[in-house]
PDB file of N, CA and C in Angstrom:
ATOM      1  N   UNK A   1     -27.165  13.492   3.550  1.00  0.00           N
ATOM      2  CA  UNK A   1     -25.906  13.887   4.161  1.00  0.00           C
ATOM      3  C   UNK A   1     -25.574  15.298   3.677  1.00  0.00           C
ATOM      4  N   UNK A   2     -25.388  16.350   4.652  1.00  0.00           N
ATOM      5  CA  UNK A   2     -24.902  17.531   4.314  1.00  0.00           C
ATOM      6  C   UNK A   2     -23.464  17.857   3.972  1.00  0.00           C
ATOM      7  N   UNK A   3     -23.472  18.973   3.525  1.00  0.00           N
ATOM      8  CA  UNK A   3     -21.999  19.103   2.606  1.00  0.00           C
ATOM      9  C   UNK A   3     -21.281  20.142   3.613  1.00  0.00           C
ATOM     10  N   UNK A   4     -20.136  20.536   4.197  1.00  0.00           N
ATOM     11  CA  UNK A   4     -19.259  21.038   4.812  1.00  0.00           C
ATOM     12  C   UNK A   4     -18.316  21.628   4.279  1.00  0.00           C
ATOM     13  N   UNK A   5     -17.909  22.685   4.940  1.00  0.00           N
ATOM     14  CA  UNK A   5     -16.523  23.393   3.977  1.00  0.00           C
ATOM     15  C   UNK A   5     -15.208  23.095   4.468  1.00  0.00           C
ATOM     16  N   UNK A   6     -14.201  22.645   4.088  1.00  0.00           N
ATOM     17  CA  UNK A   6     -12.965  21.767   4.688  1.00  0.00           C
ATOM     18  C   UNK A   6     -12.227  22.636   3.885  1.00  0.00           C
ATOM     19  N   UNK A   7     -11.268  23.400   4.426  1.00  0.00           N
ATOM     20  CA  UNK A   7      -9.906  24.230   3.785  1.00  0.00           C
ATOM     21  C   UNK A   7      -8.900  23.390   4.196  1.00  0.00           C
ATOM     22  N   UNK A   8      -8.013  23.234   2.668  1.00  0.00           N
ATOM     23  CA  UNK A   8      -6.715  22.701   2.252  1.00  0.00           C
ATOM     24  C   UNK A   8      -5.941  23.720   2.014  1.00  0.00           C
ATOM     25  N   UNK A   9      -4.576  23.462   2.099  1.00  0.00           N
ATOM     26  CA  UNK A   9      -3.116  23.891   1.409  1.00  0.00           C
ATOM     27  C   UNK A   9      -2.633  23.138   0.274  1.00  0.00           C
ATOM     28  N   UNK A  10      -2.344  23.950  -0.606  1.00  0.00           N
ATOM     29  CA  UNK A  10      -1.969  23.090  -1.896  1.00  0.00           C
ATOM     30  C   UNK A  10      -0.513  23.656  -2.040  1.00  0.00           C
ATOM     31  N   UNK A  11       0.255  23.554  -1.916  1.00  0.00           N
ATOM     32  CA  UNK A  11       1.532  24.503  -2.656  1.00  0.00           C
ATOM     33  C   UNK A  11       1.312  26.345  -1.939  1.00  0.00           C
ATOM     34  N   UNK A  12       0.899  26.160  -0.941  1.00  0.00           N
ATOM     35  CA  UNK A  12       0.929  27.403  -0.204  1.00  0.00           C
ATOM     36  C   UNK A  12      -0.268  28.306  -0.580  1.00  0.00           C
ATOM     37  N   UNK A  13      -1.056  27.620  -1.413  1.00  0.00           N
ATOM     38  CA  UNK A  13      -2.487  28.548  -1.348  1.00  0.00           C
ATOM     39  C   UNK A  13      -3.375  27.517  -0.926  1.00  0.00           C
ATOM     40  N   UNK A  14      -4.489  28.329  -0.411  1.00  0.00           N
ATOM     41  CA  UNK A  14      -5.634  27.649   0.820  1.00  0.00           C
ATOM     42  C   UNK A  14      -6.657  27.617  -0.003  1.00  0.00           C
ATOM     43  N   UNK A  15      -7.367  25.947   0.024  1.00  0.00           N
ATOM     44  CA  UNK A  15      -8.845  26.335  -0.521  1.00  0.00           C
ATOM     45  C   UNK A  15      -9.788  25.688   0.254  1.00  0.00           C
ATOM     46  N   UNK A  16     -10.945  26.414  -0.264  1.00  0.00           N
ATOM     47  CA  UNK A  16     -12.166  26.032   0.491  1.00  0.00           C
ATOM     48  C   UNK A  16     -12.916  25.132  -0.038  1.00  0.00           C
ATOM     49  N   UNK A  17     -12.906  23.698   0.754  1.00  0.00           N
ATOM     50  CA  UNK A  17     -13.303  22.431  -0.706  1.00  0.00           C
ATOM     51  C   UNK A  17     -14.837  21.727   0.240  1.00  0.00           C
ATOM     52  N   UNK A  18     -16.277  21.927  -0.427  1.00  0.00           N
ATOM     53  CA  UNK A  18     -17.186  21.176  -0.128  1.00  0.00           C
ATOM     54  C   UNK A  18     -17.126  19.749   0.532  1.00  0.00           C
ATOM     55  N   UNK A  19     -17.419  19.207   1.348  1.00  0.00           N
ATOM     56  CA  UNK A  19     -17.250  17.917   1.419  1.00  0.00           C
ATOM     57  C   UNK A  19     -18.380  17.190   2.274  1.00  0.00           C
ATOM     58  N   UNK A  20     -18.547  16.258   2.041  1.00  0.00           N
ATOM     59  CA  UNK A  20     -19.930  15.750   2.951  1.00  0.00           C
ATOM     60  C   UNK A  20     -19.293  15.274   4.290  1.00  0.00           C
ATOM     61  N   UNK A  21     -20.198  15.735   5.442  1.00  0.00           N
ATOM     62  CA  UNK A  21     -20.097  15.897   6.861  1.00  0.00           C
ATOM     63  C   UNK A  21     -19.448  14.529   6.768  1.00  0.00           C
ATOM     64  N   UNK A  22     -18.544  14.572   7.489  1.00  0.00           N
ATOM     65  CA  UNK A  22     -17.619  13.260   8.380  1.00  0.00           C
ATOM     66  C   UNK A  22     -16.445  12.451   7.694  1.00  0.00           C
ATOM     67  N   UNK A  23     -16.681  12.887   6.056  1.00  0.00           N
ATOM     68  CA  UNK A  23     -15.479  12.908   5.199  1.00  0.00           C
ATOM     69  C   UNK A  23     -14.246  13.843   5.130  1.00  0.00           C
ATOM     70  N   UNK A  24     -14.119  14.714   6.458  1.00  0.00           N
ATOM     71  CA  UNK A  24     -13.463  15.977   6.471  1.00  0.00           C
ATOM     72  C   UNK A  24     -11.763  15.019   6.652  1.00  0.00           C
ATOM     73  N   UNK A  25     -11.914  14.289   7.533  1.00  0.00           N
ATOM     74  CA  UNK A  25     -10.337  13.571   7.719  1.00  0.00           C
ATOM     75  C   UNK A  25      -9.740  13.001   6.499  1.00  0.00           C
ATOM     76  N   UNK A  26     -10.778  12.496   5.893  1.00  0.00           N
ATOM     77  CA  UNK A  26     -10.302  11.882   4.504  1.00  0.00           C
ATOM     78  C   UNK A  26      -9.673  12.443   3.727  1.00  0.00           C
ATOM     79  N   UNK A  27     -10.396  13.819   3.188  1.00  0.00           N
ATOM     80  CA  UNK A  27     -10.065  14.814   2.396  1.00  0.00           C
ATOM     81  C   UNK A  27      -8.978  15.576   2.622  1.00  0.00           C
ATOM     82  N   UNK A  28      -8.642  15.745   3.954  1.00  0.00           N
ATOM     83  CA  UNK A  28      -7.702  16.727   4.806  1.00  0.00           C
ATOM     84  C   UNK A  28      -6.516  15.900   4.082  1.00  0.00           C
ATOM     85  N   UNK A  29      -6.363  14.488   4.611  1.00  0.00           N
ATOM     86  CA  UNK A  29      -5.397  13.351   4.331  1.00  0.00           C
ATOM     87  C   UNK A  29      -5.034  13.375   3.076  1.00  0.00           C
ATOM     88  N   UNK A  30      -6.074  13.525   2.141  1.00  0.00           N
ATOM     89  CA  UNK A  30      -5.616  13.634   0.878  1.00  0.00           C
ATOM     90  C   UNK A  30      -4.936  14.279  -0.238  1.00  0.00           C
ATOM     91  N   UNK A  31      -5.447  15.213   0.681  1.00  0.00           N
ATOM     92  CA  UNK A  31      -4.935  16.965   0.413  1.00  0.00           C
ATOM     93  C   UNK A  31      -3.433  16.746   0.813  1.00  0.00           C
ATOM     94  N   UNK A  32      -2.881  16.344   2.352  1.00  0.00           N
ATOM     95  CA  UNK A  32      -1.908  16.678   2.562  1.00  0.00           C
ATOM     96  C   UNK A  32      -1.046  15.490   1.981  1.00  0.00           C
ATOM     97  N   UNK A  33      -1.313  14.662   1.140  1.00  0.00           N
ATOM     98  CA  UNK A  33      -0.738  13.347   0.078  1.00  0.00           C
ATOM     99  C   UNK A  33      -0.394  14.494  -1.003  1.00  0.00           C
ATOM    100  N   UNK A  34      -1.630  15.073  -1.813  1.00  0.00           N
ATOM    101  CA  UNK A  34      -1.345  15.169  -2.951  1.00  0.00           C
ATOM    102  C   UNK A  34       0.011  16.645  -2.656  1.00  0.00           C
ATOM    103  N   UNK A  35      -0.167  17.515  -1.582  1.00  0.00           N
ATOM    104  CA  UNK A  35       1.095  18.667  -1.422  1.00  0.00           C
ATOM    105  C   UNK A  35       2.152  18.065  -1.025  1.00  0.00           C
ATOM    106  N   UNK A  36       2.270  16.763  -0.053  1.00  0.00           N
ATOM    107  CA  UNK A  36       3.718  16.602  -0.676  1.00  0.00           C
ATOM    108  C   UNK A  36       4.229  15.751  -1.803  1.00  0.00           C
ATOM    109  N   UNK A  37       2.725  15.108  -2.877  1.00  0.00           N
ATOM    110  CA  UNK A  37       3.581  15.052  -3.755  1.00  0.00           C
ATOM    111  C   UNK A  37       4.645  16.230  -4.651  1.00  0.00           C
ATOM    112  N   UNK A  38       3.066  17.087  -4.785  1.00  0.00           N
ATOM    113  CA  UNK A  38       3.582  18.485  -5.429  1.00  0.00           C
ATOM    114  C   UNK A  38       5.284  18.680  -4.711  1.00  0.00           C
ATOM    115  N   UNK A  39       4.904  18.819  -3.631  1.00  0.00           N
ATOM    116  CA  UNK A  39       6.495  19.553  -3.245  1.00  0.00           C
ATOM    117  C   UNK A  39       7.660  18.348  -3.688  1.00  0.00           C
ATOM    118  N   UNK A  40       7.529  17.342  -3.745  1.00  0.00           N
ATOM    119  CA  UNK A  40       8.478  16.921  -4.256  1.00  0.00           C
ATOM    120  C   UNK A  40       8.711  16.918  -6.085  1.00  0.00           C
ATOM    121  N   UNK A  41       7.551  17.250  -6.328  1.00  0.00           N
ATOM    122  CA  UNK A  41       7.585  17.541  -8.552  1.00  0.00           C
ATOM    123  C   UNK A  41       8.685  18.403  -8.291  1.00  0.00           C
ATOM    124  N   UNK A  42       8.216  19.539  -7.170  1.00  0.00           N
ATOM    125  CA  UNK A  42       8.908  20.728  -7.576  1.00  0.00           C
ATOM    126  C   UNK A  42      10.628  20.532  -6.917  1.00  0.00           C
ATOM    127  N   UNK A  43      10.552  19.765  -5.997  1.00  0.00           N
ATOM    128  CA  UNK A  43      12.069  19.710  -5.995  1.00  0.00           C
ATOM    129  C   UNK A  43      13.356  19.191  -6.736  1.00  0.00           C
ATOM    130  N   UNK A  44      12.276  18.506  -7.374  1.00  0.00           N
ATOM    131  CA  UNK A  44      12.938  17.646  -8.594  1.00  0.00           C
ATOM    132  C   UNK A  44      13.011  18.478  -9.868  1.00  0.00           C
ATOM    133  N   UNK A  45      11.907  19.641 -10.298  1.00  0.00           N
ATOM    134  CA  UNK A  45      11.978  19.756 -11.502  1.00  0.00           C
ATOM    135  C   UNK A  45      11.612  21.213 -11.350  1.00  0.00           C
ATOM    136  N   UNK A  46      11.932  22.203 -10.772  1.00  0.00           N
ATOM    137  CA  UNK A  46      11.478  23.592 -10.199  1.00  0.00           C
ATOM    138  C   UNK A  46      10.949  24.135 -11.725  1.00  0.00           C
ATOM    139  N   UNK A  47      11.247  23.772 -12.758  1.00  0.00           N
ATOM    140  CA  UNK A  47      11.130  24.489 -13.938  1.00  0.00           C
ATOM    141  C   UNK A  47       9.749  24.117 -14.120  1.00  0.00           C
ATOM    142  N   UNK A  48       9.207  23.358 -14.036  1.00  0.00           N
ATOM    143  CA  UNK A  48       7.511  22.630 -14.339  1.00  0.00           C
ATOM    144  C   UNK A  48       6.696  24.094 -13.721  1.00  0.00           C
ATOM    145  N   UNK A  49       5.352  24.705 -14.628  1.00  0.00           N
ATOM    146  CA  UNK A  49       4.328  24.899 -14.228  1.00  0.00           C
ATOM    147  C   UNK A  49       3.814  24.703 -13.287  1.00  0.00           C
ATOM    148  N   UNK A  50       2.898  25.381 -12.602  1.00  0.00           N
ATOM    149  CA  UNK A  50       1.791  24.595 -11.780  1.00  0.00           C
ATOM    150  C   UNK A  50       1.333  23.553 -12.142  1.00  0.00           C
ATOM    151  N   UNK A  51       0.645  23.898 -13.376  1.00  0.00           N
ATOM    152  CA  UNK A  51      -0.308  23.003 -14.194  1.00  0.00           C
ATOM    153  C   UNK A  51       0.465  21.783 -14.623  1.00  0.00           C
ATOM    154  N   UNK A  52       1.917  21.878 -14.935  1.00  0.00           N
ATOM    155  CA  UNK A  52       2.351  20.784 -15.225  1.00  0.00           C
ATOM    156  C   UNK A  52       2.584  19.698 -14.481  1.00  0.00           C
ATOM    157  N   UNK A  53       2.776  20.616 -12.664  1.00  0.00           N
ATOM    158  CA  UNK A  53       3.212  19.313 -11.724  1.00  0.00           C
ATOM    159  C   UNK A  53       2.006  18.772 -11.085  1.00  0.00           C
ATOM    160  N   UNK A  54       1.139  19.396 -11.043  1.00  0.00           N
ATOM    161  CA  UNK A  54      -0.446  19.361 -10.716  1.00  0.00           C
ATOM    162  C   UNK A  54      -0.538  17.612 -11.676  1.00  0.00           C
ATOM    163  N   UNK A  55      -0.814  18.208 -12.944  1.00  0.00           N
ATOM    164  CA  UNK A  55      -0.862  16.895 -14.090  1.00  0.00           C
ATOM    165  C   UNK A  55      -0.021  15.529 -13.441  1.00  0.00           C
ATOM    166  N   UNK A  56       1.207  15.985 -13.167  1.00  0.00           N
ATOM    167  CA  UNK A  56       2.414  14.962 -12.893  1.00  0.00           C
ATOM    168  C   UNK A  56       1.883  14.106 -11.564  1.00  0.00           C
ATOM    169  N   UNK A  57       1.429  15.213 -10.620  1.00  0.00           N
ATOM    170  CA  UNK A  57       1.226  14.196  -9.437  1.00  0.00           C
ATOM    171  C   UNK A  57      -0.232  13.387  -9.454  1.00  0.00           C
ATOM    172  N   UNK A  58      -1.317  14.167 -10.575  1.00  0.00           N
ATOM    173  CA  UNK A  58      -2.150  13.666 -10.504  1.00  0.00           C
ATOM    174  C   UNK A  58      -2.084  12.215 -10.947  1.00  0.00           C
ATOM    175  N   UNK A  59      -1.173  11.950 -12.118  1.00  0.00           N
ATOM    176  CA  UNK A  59      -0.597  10.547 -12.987  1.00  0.00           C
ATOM    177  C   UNK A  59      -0.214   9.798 -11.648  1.00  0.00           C
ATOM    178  N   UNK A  60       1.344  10.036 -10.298  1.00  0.00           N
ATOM    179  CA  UNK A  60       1.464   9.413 -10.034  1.00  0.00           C
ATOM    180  C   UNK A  60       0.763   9.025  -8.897  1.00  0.00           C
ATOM    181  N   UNK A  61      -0.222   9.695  -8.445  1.00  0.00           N
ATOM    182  CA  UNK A  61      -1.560   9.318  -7.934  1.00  0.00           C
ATOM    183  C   UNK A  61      -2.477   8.220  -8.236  1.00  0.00           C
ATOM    184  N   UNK A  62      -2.607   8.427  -9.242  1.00  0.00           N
ATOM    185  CA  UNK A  62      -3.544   7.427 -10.777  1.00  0.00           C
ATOM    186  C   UNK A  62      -2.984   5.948 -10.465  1.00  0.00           C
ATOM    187  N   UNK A  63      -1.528   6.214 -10.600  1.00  0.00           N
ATOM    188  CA  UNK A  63      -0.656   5.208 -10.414  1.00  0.00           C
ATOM    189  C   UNK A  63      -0.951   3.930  -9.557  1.00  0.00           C
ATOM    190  N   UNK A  64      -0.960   4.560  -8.467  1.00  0.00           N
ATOM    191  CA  UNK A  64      -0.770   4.292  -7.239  1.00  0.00           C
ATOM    192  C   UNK A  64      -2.143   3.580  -7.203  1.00  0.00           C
ATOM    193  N   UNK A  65      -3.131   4.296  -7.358  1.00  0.00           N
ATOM    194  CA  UNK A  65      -4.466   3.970  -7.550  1.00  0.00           C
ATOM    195  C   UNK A  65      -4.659   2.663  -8.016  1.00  0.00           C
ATOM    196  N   UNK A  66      -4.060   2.508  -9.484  1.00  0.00           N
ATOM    197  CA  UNK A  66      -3.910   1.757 -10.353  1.00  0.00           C
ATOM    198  C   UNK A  66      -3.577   0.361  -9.921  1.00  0.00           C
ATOM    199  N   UNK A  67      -2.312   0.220  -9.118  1.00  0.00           N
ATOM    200  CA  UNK A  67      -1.861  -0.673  -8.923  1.00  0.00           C
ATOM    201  C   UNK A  67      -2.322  -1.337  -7.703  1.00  0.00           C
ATOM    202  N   UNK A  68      -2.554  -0.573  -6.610  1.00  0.00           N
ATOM    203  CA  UNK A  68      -3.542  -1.210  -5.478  1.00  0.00           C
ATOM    204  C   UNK A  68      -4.891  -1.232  -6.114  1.00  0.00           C
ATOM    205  N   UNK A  69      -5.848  -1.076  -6.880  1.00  0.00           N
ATOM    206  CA  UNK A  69      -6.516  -1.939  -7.499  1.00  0.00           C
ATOM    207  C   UNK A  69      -6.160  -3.242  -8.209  1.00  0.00           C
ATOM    208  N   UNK A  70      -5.276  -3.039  -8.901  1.00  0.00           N
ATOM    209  CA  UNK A  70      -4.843  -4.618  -9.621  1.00  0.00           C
ATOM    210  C   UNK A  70      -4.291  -5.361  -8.446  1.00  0.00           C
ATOM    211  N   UNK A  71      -3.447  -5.303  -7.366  1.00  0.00           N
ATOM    212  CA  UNK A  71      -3.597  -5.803  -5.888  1.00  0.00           C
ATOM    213  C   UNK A  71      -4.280  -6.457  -5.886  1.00  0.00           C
ATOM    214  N   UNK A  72      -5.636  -5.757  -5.329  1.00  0.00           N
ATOM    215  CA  UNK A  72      -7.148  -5.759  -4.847  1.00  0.00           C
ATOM    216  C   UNK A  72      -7.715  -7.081  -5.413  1.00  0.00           C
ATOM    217  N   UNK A  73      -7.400  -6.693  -6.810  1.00  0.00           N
ATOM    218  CA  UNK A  73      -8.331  -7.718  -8.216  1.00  0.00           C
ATOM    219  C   UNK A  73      -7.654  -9.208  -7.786  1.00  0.00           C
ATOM    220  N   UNK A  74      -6.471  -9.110  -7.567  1.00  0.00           N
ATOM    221  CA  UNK A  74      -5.509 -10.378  -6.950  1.00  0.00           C
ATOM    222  C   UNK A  74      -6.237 -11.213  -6.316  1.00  0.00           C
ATOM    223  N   UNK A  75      -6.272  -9.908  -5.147  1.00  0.00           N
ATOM    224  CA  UNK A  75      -6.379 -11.241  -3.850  1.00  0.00           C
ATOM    225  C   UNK A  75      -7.668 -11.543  -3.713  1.00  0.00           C
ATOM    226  N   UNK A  76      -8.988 -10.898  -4.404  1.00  0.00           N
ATOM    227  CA  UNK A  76     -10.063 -11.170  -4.980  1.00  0.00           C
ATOM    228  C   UNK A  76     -10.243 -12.410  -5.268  1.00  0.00           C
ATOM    229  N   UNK A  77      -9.635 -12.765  -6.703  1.00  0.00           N
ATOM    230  CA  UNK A  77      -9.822 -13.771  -7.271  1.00  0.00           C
ATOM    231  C   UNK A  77      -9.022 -14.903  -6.126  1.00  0.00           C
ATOM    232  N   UNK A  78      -8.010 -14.595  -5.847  1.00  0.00           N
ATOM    233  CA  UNK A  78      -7.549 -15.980  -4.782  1.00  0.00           C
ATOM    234  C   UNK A  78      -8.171 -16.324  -3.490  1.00  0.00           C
ATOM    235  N   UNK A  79      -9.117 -15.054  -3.363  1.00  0.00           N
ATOM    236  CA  UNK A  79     -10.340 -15.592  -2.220  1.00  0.00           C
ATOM    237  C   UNK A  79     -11.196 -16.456  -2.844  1.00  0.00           C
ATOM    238  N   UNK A  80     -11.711 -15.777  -3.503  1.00  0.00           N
ATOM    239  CA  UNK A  80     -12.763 -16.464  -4.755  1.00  0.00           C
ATOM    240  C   UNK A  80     -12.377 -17.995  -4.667  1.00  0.00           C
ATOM    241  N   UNK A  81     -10.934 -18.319  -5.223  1.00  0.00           N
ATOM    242  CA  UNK A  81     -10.353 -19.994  -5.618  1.00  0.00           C
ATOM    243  C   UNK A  81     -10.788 -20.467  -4.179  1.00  0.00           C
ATOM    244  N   UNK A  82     -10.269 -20.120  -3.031  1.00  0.00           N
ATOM    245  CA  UNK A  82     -10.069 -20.449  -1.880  1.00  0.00           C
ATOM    246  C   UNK A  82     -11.734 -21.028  -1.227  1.00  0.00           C
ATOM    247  N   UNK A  83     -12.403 -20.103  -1.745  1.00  0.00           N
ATOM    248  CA  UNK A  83     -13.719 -19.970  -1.295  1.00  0.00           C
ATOM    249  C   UNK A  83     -14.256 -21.283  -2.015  1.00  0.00           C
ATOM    250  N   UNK A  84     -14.366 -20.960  -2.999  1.00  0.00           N
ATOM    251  CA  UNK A  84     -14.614 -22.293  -4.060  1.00  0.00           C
ATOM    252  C   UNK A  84     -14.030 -23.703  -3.592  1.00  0.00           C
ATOM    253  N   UNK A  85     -12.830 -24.000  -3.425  1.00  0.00           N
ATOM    254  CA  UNK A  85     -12.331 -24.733  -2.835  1.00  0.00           C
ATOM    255  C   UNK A  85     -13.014 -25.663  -1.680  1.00  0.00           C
ATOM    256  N   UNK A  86     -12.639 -24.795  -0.733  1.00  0.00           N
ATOM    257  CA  UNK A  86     -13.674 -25.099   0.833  1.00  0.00           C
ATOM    258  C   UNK A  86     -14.972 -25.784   0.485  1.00  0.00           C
ATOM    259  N   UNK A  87     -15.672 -24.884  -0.537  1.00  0.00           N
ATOM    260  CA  UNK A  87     -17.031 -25.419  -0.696  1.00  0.00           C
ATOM    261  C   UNK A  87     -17.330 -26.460  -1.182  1.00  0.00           C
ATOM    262  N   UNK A  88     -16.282 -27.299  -2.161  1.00  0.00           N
ATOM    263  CA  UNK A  88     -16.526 -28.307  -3.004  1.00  0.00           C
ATOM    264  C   UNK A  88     -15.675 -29.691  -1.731  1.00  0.00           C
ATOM    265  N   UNK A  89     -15.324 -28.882  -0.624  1.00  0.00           N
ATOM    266  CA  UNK A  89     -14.685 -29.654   0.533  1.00  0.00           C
ATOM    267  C   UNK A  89     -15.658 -30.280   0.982  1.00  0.00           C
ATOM    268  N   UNK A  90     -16.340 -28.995   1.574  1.00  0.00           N
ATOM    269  CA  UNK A  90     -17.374 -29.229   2.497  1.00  0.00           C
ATOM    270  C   UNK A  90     -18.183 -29.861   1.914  1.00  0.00           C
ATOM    271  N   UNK A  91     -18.395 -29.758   0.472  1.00  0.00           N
ATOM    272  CA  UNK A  91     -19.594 -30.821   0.020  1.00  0.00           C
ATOM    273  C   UNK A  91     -19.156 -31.890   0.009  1.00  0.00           C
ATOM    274  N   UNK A  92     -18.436 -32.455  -0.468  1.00  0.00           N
ATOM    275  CA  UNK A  92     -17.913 -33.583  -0.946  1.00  0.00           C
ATOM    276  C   UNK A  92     -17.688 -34.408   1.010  1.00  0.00           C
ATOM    277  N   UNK A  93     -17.394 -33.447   1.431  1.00  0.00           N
ATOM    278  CA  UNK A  93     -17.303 -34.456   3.278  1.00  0.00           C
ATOM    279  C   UNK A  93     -18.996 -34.506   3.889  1.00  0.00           C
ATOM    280  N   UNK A  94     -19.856 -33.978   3.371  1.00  0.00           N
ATOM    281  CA  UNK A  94     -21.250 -34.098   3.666  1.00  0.00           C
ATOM    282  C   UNK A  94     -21.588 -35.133   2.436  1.00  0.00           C
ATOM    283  N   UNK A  95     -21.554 -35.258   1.458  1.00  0.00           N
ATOM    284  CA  UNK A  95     -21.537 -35.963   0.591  1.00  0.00           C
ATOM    285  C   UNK A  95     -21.393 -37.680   1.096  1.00  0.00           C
ATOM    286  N   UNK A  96     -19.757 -37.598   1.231  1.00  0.00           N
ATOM    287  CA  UNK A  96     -19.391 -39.059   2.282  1.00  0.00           C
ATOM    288  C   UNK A  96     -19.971 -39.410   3.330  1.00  0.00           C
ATOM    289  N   UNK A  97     -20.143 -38.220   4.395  1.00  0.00           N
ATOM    290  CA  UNK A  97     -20.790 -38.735   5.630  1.00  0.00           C
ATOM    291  C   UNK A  97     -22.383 -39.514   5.188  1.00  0.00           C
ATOM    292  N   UNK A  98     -23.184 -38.695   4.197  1.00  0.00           N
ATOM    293  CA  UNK A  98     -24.354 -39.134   4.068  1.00  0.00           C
ATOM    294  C   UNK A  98     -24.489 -40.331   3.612  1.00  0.00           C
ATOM    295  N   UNK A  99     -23.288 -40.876   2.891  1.00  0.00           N
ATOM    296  CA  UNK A  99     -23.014 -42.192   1.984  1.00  0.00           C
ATOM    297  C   UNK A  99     -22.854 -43.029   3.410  1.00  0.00           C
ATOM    298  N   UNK A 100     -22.312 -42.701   4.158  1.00  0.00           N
ATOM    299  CA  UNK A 100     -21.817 -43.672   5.294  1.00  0.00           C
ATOM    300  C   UNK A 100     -22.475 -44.030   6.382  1.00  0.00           C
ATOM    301  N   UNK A 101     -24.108 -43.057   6.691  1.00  0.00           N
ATOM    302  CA  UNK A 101     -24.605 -43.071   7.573  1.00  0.00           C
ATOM    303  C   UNK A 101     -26.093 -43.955   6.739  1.00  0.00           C
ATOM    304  N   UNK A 102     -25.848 -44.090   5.445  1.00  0.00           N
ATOM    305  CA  UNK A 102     -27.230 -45.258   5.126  1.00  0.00           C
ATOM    306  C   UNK A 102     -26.591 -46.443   5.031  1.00  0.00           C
TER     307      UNK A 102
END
């Protein structure tokens, strides 16, 4: 897969960011997540650095990340039970039928 050049806006400067062919929407999307987090650090706290609100949104990014993984891990495991479940169903009713048909 070849790599592509996809320009973002970050806080009003443009960059030119590598990306592999057909991931361009993704990145675009992401880009325009992480500037308005930025713009909102800065409306809240105009005194912050670049570097500081950069840091800030990257955390509540992380965050976010964070917690729709532990989500994820959730409903994982309650497929998992569910799955398990069914199966010890389905055995146990093949189980009977076979008992019932000798």
């Amino acid at each position: 897969m070849s790599n592509c050049a996809v320009e973002i806006t970050l806080m009003g400067r443009t960059y030119s960011i590598a990306c592999p062919s057909g991931q361009e929407p993704a990145l675009q999307a992401v880009a325009r997540k992480l500037d308005q987090q930025l713009a909102q650090i800065k409306a809240r706290t105009p005194s912050l650095s670049r570097e500081d609100m950069v840091l800030m949104a990257a955390l509540n990014i992380g965050h976010e990340l964070y917690e729709e993984q532990h989500k994820n891990q959730d409903y994982m495991s309650q497929m998992d039970k569910r799955i398990h479940l069914l199966q010890r169903t389905l055995e146990q009713a093949l189980v009977e039928r076979s008992a019932r048909e000798d």
